[in-house]
C-alpha atoms as a PDB file:
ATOM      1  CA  UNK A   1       6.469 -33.002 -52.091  1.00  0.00           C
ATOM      2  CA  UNK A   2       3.428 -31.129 -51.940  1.00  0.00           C
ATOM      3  CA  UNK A   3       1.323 -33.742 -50.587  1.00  0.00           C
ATOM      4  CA  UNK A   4       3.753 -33.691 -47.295  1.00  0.00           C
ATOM      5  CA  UNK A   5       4.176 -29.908 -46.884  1.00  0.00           C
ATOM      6  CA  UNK A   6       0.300 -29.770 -47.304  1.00  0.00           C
ATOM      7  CA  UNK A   7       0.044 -32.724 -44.708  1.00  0.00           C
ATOM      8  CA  UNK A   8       2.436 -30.733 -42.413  1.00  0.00           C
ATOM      9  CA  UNK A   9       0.601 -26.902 -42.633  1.00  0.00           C
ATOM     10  CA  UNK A  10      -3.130 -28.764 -42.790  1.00  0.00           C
ATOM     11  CA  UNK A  11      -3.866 -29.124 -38.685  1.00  0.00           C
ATOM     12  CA  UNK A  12      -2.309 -25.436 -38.110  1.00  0.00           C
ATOM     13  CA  UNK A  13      -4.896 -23.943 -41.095  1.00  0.00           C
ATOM     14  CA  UNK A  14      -7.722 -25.856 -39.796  1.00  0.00           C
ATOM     15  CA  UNK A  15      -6.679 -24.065 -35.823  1.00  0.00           C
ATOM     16  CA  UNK A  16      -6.786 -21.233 -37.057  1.00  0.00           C
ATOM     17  CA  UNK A  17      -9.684 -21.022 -39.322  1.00  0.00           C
ATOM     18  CA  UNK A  18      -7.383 -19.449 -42.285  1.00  0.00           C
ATOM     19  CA  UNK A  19      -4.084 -20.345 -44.750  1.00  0.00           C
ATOM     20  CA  UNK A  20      -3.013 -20.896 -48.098  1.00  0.00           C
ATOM     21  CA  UNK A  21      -1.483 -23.389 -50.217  1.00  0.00           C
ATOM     22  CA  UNK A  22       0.071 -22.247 -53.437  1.00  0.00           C
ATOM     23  CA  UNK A  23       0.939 -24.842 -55.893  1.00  0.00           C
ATOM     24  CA  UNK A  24       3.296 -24.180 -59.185  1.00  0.00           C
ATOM     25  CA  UNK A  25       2.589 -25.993 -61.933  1.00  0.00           C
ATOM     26  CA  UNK A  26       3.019 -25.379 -65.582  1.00  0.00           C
ATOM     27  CA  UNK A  27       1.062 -24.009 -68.871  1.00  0.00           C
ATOM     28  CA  UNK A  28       1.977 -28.115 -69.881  1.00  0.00           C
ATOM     29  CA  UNK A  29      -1.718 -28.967 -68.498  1.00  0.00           C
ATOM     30  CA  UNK A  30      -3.789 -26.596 -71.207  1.00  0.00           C
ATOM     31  CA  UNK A  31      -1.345 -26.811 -74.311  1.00  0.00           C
ATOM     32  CA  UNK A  32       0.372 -30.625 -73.748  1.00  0.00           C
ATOM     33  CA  UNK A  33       3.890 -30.887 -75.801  1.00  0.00           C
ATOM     34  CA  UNK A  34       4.035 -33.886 -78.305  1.00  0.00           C
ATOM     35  CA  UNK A  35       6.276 -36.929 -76.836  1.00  0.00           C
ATOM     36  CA  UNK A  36       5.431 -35.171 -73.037  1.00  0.00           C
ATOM     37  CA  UNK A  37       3.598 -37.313 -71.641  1.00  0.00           C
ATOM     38  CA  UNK A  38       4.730 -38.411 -68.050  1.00  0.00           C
ATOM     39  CA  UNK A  39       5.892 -34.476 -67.830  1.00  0.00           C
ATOM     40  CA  UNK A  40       2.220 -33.306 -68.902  1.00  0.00           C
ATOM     41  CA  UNK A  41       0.629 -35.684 -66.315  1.00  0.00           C
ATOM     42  CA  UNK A  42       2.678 -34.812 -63.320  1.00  0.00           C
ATOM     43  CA  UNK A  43       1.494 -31.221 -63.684  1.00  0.00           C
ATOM     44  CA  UNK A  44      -2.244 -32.151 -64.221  1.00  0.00           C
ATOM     45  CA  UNK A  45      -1.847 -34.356 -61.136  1.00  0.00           C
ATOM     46  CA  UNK A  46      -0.534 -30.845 -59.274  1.00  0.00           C
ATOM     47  CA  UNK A  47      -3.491 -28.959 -60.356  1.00  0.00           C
ATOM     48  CA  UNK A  48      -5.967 -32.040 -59.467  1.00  0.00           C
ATOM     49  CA  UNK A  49      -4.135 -31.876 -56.129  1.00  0.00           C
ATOM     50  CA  UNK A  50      -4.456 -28.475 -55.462  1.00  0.00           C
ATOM     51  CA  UNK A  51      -7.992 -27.962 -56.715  1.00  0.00           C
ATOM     52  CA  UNK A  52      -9.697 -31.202 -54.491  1.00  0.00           C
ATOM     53  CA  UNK A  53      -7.255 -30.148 -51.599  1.00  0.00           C
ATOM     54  CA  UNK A  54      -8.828 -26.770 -51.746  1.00  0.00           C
ATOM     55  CA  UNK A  55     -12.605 -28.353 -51.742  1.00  0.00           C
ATOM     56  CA  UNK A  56     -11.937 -30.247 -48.839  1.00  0.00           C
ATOM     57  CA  UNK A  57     -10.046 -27.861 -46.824  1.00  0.00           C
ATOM     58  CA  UNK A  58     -12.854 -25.028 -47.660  1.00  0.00           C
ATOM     59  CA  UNK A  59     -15.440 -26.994 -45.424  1.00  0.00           C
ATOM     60  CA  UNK A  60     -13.251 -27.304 -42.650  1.00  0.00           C
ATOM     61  CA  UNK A  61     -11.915 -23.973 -42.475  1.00  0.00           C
ATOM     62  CA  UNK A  62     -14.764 -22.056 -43.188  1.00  0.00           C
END
């Protein structure tokens, strides 16, 4: 879902110069449970997301 509602606010932030994004992930991605896994790497892919979003968004809005 974050990939749409990021899709959806992206054109107004980039008008007007300025927005956020806030993604919620979970502690999962720096201290991974045993027997986890697809749970650990859907929050890794969140803070991937988020943090090459963020790159790529800085250039255009700032």
């Amino acid at each position: 879902m974050d990939f749409f509602y990021t899709k959806t606010a992206r054109p107004e932030m980039i008008r007007k110069k300025n927005g956020r994004i806030i993604n919620i992930s979970s502690v999962t991605d720096k201290n991974p449970l045993p027997h986890r896994t697809p749970y650990a790497t859907s929050k890794m892919d969140i803070i991937g997301f988020t943090l090459t979003l963020a790159r790529r968004l800085d250039d255009t809005i700032l």
